[in-house]
N, C-alpha and C. Protein backbone atom coordinates (compact mmCIF):
# COMPACT_ATOMS: atom_id res chain seq x y z
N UNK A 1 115.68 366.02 226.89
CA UNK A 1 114.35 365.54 227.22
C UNK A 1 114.36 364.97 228.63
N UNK A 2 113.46 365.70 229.52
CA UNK A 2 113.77 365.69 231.03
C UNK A 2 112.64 364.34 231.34
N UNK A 3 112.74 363.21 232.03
CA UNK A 3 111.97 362.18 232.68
C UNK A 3 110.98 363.02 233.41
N UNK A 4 109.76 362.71 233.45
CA UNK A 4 108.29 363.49 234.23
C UNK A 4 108.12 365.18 233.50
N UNK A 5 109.25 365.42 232.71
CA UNK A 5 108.60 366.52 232.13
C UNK A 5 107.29 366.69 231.52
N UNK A 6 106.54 367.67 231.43
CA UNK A 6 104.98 367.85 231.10
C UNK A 6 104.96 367.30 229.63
N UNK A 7 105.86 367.87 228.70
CA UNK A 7 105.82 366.85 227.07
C UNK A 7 106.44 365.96 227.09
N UNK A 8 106.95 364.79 228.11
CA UNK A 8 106.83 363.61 228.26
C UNK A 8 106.47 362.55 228.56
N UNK A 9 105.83 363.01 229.72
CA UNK A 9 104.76 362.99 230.41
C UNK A 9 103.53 362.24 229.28
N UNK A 10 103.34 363.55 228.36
CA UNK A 10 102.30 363.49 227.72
C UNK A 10 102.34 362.92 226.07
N UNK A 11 103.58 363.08 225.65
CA UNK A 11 104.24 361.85 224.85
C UNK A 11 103.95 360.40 225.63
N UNK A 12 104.74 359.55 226.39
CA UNK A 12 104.50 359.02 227.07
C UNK A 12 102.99 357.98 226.53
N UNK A 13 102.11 358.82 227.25
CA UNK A 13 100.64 358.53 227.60
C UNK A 13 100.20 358.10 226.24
N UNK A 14 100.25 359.59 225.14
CA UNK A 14 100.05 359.08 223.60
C UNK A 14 100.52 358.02 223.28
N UNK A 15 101.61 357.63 223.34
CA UNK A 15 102.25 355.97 222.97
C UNK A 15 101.62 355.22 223.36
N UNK A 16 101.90 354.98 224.76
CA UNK A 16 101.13 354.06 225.02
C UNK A 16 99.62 353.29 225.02
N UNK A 17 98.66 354.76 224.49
CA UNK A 17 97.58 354.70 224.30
C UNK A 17 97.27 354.19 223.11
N UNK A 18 98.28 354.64 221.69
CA UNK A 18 98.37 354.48 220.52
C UNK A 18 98.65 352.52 220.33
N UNK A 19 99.39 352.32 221.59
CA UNK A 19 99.88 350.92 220.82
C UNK A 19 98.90 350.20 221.29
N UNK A 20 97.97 350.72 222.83
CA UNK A 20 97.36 349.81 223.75
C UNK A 20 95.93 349.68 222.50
N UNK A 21 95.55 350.71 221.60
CA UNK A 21 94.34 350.76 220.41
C UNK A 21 95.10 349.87 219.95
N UNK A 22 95.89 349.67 218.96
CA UNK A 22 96.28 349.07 218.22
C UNK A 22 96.35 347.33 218.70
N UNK A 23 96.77 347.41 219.91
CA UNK A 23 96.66 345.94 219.87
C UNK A 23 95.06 345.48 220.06
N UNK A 24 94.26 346.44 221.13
CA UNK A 24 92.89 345.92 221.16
C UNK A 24 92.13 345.70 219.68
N UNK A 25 92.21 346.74 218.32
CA UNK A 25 92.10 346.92 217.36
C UNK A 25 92.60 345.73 216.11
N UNK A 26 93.42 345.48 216.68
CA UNK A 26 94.45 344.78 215.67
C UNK A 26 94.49 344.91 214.36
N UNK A 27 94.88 346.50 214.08
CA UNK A 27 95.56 347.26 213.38
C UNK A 27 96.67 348.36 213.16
N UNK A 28 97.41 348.99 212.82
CA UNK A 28 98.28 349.59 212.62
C UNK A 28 97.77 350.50 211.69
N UNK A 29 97.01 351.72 211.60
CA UNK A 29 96.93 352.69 210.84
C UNK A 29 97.83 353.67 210.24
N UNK A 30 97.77 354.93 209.29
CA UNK A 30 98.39 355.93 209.26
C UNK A 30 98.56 356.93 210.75
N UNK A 31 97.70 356.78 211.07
CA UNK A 31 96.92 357.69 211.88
C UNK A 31 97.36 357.64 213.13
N UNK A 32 97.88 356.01 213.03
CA UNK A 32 98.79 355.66 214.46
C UNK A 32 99.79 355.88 214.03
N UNK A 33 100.57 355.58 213.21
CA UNK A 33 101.66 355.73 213.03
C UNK A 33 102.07 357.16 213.03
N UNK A 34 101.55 358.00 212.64
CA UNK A 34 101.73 359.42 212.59
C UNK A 34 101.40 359.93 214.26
N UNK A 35 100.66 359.51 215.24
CA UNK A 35 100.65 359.91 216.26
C UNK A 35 101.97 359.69 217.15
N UNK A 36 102.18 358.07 217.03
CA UNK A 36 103.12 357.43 217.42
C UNK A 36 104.54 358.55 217.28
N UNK A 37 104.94 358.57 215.57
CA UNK A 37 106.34 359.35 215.43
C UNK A 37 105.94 360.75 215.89
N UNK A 38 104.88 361.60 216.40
CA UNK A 38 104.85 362.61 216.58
C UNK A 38 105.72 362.64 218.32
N UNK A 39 104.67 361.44 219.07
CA UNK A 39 105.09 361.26 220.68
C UNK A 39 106.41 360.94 220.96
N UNK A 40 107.14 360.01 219.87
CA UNK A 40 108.41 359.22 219.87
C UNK A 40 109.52 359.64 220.39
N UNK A 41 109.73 360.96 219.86
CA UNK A 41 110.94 361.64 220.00
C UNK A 41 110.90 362.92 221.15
N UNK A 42 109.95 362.65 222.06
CA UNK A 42 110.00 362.84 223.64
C UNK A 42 110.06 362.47 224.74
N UNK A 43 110.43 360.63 224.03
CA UNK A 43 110.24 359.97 225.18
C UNK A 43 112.01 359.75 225.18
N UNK A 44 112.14 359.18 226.65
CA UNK A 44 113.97 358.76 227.04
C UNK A 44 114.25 357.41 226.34
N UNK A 45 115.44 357.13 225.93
CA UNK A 45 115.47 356.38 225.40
C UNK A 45 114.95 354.65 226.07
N UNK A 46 115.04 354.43 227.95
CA UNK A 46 114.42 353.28 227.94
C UNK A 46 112.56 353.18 227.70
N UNK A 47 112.18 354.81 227.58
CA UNK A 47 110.48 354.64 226.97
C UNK A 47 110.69 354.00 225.99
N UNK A 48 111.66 354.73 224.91
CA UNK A 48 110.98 354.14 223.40
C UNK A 48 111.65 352.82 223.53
N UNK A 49 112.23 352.02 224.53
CA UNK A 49 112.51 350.66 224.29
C UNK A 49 111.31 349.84 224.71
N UNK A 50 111.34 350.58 225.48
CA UNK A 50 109.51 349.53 226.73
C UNK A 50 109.12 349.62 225.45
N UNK A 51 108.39 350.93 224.54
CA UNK A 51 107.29 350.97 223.92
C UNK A 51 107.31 349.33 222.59
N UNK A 52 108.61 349.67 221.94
CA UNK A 52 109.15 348.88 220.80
C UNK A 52 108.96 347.78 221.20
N UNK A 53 109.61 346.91 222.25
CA UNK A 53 109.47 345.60 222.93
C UNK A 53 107.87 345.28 223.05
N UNK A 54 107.26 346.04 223.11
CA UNK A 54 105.67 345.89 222.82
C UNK A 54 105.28 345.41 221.40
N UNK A 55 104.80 346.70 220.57
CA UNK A 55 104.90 347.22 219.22
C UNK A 55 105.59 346.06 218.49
N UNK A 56 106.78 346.04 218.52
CA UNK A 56 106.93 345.30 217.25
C UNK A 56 106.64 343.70 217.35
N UNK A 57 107.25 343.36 218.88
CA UNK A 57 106.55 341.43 218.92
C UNK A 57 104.87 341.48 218.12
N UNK A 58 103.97 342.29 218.56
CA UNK A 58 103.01 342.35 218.31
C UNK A 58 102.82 341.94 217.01
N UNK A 59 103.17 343.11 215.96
CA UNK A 59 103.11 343.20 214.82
C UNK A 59 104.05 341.78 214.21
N UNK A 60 105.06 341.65 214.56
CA UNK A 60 106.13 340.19 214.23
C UNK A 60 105.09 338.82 214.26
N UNK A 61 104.06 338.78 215.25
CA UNK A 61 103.54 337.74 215.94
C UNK A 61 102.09 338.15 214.74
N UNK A 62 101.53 338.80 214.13
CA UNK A 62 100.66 338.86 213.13
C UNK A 62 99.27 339.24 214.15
N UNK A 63 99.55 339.71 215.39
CA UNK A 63 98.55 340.00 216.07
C UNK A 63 98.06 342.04 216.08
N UNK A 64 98.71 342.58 214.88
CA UNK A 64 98.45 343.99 214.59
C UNK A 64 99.01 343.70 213.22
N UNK A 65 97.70 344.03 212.74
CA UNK A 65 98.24 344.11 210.97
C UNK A 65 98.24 345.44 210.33
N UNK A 66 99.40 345.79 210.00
CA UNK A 66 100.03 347.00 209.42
C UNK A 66 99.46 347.43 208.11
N UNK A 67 98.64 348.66 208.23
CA UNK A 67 98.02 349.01 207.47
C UNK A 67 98.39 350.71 206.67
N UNK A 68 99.33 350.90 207.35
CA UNK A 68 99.98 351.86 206.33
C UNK A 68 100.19 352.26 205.26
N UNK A 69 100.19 353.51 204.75
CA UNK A 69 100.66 353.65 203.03
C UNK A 69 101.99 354.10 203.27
N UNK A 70 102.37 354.31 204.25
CA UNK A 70 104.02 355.20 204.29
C UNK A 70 104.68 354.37 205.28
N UNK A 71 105.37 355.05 206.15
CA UNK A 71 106.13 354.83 206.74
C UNK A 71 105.77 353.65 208.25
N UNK A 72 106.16 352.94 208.82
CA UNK A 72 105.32 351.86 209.90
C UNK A 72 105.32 352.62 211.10
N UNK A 73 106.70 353.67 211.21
CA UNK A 73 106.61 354.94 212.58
C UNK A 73 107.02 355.92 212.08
């Protein structure tokens, strides 16, 4: 998985868009979560750290409430 590649790029963007709803929202859907693990595994590994260091304080801190039936990513 190449840094600035076009499906990382665009992984990337989905994440970040996914968590930036979620916190304005302050929820955690299926719907995110399923977008989220779709983008996940195109990003380099310091993306999916930025992303997580976000994401989970959030959710830890009770400021995104997890609304899932399955899986949280």
């Amino acid at each position: 998985q190449a840094l600035n590649s076009p499906e990382n790029r665009a992984a990337y963007q989905d994440v970040s868009d996914v968590v930036r709803a979620a916190l304005a929202a302050g929820r955690w859907t299926d719907e995110d979560a399923r977008t989220f693990r779709d983008a996940f595994v195109h990003l380099t590994n310091d993306q999916r750290t930025e992303v997580m260091q976000v994401l989970a304080p959030a959710i830890n801190r009770g400021e995104i409430v997890v609304e899932t039936s399955g899986p949280l990513f």
